[in-house]
Protein backbone atom coordinates (compact mmCIF):
# COMPACT_ATOMS: atom_id res chain seq x y z
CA UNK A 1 -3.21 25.21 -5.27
CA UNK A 2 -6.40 22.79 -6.06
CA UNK A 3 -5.07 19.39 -5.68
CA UNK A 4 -7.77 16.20 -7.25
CA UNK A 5 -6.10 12.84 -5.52
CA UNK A 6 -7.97 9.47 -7.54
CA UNK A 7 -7.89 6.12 -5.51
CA UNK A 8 -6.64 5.10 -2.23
CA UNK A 9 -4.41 2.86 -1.57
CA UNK A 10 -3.54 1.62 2.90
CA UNK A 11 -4.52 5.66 3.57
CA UNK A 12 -1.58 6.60 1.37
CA UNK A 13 -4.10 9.32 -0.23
CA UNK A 14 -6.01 10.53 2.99
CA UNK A 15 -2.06 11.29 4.69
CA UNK A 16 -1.18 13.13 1.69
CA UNK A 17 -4.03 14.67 1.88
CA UNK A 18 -4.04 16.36 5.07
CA UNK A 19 -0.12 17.26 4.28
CA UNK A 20 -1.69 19.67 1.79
CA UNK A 21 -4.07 20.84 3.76
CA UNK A 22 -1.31 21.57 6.78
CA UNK A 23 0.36 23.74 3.56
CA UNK A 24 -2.65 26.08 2.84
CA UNK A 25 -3.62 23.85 -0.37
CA UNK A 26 -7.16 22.54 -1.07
CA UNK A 27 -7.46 18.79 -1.67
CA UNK A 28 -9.94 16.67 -3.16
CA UNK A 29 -10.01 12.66 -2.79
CA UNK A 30 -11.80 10.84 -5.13
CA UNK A 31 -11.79 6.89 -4.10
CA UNK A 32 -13.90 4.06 -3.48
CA UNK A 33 -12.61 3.54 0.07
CA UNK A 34 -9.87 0.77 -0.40
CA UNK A 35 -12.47 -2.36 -0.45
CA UNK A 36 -13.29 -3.38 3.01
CA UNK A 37 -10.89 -0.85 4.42
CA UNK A 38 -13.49 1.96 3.93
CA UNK A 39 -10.62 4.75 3.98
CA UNK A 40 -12.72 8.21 3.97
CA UNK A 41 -12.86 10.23 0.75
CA UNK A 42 -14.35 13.73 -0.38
CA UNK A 43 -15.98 11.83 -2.95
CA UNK A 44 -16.83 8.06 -2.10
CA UNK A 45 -17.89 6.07 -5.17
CA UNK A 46 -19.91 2.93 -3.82
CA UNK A 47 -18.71 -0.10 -5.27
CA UNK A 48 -21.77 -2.79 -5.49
CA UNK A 49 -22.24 -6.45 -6.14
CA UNK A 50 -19.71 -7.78 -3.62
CA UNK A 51 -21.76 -9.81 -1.90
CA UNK A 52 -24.41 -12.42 -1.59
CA UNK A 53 -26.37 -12.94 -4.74
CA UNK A 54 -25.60 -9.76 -6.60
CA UNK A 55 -21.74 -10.69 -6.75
CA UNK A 56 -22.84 -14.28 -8.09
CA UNK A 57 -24.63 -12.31 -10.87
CA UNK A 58 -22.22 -10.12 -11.90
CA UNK A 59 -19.83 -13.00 -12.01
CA UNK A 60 -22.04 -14.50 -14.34
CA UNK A 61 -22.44 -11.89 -16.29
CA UNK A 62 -18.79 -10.75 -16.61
CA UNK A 63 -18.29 -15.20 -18.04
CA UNK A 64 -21.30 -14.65 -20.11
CA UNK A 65 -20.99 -11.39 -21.69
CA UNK A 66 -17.84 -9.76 -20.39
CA UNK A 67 -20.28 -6.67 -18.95
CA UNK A 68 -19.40 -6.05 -15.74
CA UNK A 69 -22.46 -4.26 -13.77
CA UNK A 70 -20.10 -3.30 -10.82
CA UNK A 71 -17.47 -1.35 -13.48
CA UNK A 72 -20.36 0.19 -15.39
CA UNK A 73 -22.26 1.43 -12.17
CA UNK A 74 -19.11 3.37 -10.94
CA UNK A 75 -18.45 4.73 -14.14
CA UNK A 76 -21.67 6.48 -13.57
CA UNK A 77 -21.05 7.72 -10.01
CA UNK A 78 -17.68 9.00 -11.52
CA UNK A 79 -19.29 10.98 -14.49
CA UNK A 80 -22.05 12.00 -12.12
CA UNK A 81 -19.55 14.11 -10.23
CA UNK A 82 -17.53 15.54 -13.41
CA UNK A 83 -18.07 19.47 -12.21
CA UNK A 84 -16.78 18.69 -9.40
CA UNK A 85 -13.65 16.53 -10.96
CA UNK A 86 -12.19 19.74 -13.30
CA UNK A 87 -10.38 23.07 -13.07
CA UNK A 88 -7.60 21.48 -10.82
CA UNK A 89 -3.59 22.59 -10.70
CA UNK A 90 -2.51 19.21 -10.39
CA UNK A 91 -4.12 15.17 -10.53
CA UNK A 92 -2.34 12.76 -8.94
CA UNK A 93 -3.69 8.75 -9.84
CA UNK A 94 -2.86 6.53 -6.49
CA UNK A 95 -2.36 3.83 -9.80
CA UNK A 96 -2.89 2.80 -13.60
CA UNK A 97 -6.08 1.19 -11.97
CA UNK A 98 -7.50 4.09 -9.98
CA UNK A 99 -10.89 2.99 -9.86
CA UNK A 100 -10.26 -0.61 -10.41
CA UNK A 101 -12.99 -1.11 -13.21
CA UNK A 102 -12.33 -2.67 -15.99
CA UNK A 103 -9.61 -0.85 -18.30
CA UNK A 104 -11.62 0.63 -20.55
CA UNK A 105 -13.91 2.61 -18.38
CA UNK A 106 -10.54 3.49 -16.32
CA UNK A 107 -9.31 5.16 -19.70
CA UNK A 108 -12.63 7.18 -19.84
CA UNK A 109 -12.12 8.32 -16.52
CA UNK A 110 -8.51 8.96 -16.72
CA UNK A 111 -9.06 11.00 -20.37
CA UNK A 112 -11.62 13.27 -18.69
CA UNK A 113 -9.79 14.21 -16.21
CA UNK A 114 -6.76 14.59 -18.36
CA UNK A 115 -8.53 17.06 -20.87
CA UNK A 116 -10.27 18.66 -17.83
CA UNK A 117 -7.14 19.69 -15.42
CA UNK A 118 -3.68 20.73 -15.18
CA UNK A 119 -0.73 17.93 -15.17
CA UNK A 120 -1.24 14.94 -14.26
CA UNK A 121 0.86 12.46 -12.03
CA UNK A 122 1.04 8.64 -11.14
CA UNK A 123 1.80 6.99 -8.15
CA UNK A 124 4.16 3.72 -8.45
CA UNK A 125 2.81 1.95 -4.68
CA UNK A 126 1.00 -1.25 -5.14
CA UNK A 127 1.00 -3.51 -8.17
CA UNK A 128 0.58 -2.28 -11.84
CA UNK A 129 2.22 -2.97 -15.30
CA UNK A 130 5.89 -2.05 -14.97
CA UNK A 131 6.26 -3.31 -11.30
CA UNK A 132 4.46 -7.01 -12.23
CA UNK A 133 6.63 -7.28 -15.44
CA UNK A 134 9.67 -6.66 -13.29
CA UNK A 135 8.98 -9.05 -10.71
CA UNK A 136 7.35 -12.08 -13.47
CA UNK A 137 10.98 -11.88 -15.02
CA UNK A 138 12.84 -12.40 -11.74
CA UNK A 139 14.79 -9.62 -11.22
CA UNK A 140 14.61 -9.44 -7.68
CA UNK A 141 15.68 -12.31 -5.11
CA UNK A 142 11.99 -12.72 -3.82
CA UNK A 143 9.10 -11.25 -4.32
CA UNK A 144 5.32 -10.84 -4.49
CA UNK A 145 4.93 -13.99 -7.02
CA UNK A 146 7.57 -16.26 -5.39
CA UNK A 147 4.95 -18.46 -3.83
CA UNK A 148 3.75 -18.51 -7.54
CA UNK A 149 7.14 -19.42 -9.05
CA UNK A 150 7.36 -21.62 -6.33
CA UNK A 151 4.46 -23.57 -6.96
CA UNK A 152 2.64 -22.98 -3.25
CA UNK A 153 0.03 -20.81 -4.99
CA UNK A 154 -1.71 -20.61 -8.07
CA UNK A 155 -2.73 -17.89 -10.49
CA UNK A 156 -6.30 -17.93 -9.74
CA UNK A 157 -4.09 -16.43 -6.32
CA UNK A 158 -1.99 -14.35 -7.47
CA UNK A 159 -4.23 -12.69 -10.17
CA UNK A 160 -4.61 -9.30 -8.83
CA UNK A 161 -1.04 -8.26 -9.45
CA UNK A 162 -0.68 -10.93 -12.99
CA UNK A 163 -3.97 -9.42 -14.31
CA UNK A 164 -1.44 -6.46 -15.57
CA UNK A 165 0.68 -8.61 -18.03
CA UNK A 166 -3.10 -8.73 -19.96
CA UNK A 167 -2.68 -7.44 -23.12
CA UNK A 168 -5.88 -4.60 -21.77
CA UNK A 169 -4.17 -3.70 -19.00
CA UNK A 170 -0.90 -3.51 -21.34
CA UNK A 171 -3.40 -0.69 -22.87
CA UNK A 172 -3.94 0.72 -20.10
CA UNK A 173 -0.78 1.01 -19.34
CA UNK A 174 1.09 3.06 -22.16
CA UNK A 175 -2.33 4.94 -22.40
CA UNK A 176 -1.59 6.12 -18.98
CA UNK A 177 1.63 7.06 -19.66
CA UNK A 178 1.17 9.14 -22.58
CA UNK A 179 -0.99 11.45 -20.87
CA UNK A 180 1.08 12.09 -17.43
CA UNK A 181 4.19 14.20 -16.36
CA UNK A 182 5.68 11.79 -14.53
CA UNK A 183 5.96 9.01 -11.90
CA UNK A 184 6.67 8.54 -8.19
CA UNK A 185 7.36 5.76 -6.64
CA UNK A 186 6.40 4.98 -2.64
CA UNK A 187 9.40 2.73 -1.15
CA UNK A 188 12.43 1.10 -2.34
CA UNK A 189 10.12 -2.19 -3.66
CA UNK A 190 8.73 0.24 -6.30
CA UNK A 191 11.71 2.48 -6.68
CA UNK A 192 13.61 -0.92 -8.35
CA UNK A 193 11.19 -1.33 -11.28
CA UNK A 194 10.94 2.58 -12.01
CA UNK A 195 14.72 2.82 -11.98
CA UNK A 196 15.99 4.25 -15.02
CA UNK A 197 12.66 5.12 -16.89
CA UNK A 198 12.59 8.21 -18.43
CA UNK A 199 9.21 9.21 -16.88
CA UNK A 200 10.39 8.32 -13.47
CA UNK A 201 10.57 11.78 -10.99
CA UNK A 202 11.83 9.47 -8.18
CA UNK A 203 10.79 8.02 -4.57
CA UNK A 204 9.20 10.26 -1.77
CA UNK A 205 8.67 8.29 0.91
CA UNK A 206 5.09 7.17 2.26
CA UNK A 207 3.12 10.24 4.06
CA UNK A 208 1.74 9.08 7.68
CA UNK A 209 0.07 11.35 9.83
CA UNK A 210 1.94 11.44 12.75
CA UNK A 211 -0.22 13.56 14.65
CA UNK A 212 -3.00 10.65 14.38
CA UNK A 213 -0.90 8.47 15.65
CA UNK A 214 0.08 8.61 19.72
CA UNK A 215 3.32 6.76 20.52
CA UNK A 216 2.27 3.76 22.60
CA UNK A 217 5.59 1.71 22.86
CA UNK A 218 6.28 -2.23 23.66
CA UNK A 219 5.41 -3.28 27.38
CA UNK A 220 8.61 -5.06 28.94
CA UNK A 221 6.32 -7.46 30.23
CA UNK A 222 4.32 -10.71 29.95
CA UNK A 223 2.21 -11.72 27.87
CA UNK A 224 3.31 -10.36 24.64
CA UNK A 225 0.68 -9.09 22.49
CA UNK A 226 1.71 -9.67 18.66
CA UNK A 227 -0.61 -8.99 16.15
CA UNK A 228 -1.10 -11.13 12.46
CA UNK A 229 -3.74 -8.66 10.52
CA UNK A 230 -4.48 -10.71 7.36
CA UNK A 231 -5.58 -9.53 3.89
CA UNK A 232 -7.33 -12.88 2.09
CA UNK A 233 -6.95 -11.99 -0.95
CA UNK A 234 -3.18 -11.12 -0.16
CA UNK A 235 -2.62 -14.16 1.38
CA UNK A 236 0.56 -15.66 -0.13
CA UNK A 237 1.34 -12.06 -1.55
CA UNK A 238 2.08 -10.85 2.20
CA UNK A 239 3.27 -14.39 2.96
CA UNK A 240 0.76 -15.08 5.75
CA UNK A 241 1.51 -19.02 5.32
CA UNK A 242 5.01 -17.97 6.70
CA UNK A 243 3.43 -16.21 9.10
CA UNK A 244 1.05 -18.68 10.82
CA UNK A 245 3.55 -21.67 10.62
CA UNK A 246 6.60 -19.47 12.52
CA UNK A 247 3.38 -18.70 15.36
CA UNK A 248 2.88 -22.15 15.86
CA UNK A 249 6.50 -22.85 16.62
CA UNK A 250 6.61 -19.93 19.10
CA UNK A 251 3.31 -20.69 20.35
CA UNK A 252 4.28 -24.26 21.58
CA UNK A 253 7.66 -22.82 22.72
CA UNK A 254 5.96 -19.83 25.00
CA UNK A 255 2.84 -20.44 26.16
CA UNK A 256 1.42 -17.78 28.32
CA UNK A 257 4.19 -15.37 27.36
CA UNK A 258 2.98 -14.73 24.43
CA UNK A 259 -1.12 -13.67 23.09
CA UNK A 260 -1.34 -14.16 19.65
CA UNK A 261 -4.06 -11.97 18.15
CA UNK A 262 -5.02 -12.74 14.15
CA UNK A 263 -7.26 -10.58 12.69
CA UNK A 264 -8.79 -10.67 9.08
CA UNK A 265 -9.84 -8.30 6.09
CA UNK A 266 -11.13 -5.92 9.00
CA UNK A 267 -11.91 -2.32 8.24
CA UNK A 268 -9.53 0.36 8.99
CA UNK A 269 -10.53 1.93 12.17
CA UNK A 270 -11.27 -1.95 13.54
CA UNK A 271 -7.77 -3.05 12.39
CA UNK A 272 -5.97 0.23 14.10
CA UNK A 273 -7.50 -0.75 17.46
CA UNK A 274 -5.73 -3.92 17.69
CA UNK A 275 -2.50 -2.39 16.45
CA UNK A 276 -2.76 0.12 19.88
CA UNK A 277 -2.79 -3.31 21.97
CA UNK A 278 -0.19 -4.67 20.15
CA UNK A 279 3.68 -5.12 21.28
CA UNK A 280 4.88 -7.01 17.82
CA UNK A 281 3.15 -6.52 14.47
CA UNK A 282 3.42 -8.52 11.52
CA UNK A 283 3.18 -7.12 8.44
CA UNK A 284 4.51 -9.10 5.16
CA UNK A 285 7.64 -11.36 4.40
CA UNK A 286 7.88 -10.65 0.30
CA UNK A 287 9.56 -7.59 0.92
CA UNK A 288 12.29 -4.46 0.35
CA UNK A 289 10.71 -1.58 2.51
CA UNK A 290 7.98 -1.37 4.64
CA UNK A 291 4.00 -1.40 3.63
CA UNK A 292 1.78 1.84 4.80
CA UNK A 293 0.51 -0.39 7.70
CA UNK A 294 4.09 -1.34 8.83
CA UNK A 295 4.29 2.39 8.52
CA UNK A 296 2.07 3.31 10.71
CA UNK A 297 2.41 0.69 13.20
CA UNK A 298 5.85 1.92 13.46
CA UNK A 299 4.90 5.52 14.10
CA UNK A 300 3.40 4.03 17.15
CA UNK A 301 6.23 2.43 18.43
CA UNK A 302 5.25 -1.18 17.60
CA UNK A 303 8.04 -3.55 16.60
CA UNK A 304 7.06 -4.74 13.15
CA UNK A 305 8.28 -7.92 11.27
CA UNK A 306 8.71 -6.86 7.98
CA UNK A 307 10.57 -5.75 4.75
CA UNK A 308 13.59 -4.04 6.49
CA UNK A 309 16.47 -4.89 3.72
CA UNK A 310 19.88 -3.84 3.35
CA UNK A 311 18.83 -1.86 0.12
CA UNK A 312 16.09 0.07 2.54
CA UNK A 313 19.11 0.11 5.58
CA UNK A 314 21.63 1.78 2.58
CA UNK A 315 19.06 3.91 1.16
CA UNK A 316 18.47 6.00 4.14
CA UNK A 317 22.00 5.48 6.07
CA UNK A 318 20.71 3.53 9.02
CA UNK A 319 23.00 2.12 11.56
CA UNK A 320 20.09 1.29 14.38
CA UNK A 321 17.43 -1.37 13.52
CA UNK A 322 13.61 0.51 13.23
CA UNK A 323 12.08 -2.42 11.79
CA UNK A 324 13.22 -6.24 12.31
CA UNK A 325 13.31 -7.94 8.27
CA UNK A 326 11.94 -11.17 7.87
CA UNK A 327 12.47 -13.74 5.09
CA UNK A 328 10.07 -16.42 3.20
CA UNK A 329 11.56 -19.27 5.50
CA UNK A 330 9.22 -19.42 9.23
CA UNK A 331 12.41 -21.02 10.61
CA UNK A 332 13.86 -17.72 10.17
CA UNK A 333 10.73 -15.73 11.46
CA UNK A 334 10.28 -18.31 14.47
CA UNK A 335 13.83 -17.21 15.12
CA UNK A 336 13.25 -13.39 15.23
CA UNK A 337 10.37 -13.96 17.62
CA UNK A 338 11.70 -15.71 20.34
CA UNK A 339 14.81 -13.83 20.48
CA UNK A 340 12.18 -10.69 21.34
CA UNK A 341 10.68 -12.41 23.53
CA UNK A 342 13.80 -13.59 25.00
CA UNK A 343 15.04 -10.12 25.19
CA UNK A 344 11.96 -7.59 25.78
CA UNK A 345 14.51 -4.51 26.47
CA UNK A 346 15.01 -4.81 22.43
CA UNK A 347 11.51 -4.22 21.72
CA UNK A 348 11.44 -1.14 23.56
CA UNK A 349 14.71 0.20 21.64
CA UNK A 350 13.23 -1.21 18.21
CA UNK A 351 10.12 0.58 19.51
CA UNK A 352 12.20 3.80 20.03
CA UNK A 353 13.76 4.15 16.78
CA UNK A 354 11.07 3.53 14.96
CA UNK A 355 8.92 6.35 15.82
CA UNK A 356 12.07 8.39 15.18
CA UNK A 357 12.53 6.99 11.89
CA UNK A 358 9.28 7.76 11.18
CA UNK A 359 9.11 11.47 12.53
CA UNK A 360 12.07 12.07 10.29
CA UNK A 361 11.65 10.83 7.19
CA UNK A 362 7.78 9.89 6.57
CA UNK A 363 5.98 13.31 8.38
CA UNK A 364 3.37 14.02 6.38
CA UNK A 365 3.82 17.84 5.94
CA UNK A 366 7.46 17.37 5.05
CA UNK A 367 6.49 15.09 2.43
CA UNK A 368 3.61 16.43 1.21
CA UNK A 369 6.22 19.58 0.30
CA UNK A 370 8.46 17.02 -1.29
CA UNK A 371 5.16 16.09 -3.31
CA UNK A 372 4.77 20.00 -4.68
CA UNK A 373 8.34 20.44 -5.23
CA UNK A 374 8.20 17.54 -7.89
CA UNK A 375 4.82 18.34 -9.59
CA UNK A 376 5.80 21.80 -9.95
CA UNK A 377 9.71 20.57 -11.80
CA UNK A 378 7.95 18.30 -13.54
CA UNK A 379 5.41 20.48 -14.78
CA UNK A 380 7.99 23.29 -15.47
CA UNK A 381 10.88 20.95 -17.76
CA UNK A 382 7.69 19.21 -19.67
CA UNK A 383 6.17 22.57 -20.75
C-alpha cells in the first residue's frame, strides 16, 4: 500500500509512520514539523514569519487586510510538491487544520488531495470543531476551557482550540467531512465527542515507537528528578498554573530530595533528553487519557502525573495504576507528590506497569495494523 500522512501532531504521525513501514507499506509524511517541535517529515513545509520583524508584519497585515503571508507561502510549498502528493491508496489528515493556514487555503489543499487519491481519513487527537463544541457546552466535568469558564484565562488564551466555533472553521469543518470515509479518534478525551457520530470508525490508541524508546525506570533514591516541560501557548490548556503552584508546596516541604527541572517550548529531541533524567514527569491536569508525551514518557518507565481517569481505568480493564491522575486543584497534585516521594518503591512499580501498559496496548506495529484494518472496512462498506 502507498500511505500520504498530512500534519503532525506530538510525533503521532512519524510513530504511525514507521508502524507501516515495519508492515511492508510505503509512507509519506507531509507536515510542517509541529511548530518548535521540529518533528521530521518526508516533506517539510517551512513555516515563515514567526519571528522578529517578519511576524510583526504579517500580524499587521493579517489586521489590515486579512492576507496572511505565512498561509499563502505554504500554500505554495504544498502545491509545489503536488506530483509527489497523488496516486496514494489511502490519506490520512492528523486534523481539520492539517496545515494550520487559514481555512480556505486548508480546503484547497484538502480538495486536491481528495480528487487526487484513494479514501481519505481524519484523525480526532488535538482540538478541532466537534471536540471544542463539545467541551464549550460543558459536557464533560473539566476540561481544556475550564480555566476559561472559570475566569483564570482569557480568550485571547484559549484561542487556538475556540478559533473552531468561527463560523470559517465551521466551513471547514463539514467541508472536511463530506469528502472523508471516516474518523478516528486517539484516546478516550476524543473518543467522548466522536461518540455516536455516524462518521465515527472508533478509537485506536496512540502509536509510540517502542523500540526508540529504552526503559530507564525511577531511581529509589535522592534527589528526585521530576520534570515540568511547558508548552506557552498551552499554558492553562495543560494546566501548568496547577502545576507550578503544587511544586512550590513540595519544594518548601523537600528540599534537597527533590530537583525540579522546568523546561519550555523546547524542540523535540531537546525535550526527550530531559525526560531520560527524569524520575516523575508532568504532563497536563485537564484530562481523560494520557497526551503522546505522557505516552512516551511512560514507555520509558517514568511516573507521569496526568489524565489517568476512571473512564481510561474502565476502558482498558486496569486494576494496577500505570499513570498517577491529577486534578485542577495543586492541593491535590502537592498531595500525589509527596506521597512518591514519601514512598519511592511506588515509583518503581508505577514505573513497571507503565512500560507494560504501553508494550501492550500502544506498540506501534500492532496499531499501525489496527490503522489498515479500519481504512480498508471503511473503504469497503462506503463503496
Amino acid at each position: 500500500m502507498n500511505i500520504l500522512l498530512v500534519g503532525e501532531y506530538s510525533r503521532l504521525h512519524n510513530s504511525l509512520k514507521e508502524g507501516l513501514q515495519k508492515l511492508g507499506h510505503r509512507v509519506v509524511l507531509l507536515s510542517t514539523g509541529d511548530g518548535f517541535k521540529d518533528y521530521p517529515a518526508d516533506i517539510k513545509l517551512d513555516r515563515k514569519y514567526t519571528r522578529g520583524l517578519a511576524r510583526k508584519w504579517r500580524i499587521l497585515l493579517v489586521r489590515l487586510f486579512n492576507y496572511d503571508p505565512a498561509a499563502a507561502d505554504l500554500k505554495k510549498q504544498f502545491f509545489r510538491h503536488y506530483e509527489s502528493l497523488k496516486g496514494f491508496d489511502y490519506v490520512q489528515l492528523i486534523n481539520e487544520s492539517p496545515l494550520e493556514v487559514t481555512p480556505g487555503i486548508e480546503q484547497q489543499a484538502i480538495d486536491w488531495l481528495y480528487q487526487n487519491n484513494g479514501p481519505m481519513y481524519l484523525l480526532c487527537c488535538g482540538t478541532d470543531y466537534l471536540s471544542v463544541q463539545h467541551i464549550y457546552n460543558q459536557r464533560q466535568r473539566y476540561s481544556i476551557l475550564t480555566s476559561y469558564f472559570d475566569g483564570k484565562s482569557s480568550a485571547q488564551d484559549h484561542d487556538g482550540a475556540l478559533k473552531y466555533l468561527r463560523q470559517d472553521f465551521k466551513e471547514l469543518h463539514e467541508f472536511v467531512f463530506k469528502r472523508i470515509h471516516g474518523v478516528i479518534a486517539s484516546s478516550i478525551d476524543y473518543d467522548m465527542p466522536m461518540s455516536g457520530h455516524p462518521q465515527y470508525l472508533g478509537m485506536i490508541p496512540n502509536p509510540i515507537n517502542v523500540d526508540l524508546l529504552p526503559f530507564q525506570p525511577p531511581r529509589a533514591e535522592n534527589p528526585i528528578v521530576i520534570l515540568h516541560g511547558i508548552n506557552r501557548s498551552s499554558y492553562y490548556k495543560k494546566g501548568n498554573d496547577y502545576f507550578e503552584a503544587a511544586l512550590e508546596q513540595v519544594k518548601a516541604s523537600y528540599g534537597d530530595r527533590i530537583m525540579i527541572d522546568t523546561v519550555e517550548d523546547l524542540p523535540y529531541q531537546e525535550y526527550i533528553e530531559h525526560v531520560a533524567k527524569a524520575d516523575i514527569v508532568l504532563d497536563q491536569v485537564y484530562a481523560f487519557d494520557q497526551g503522546y508525551n505522557a505516552l512516551e514518557a511512560m514507555a520509558r518507565g517514568k511516573v507521569v502525573l496526568t489524565g489517568a481517569e476512571r473512564e481510561f481505568m474502565e476502558h482498558y480493564q486496569l486494576k494496577e495504576q500505570v499513570a498517577v491522575n491529577v486534578l485542577p486543584d495543586s492541593e491535590q497534585i502537592a498531595r500525589v507528590m509527596s506521597e512518591l516521594i514519601e514512598a519511592p518503591e511506588k515509583l518503581t512499580q508505577i514505573g513497571r506497569n507503565a512500560r507494560d501498559f504501553i508494550a501492550e496496548y500502544h506498540d506501534y506495529v500492532q496499531v499501525a495494523k489496527q490503522y489498515l484494518d479500519n481504512w480498508k472496512a471503511a473503504a469497503t462498506t462506503r463503496e
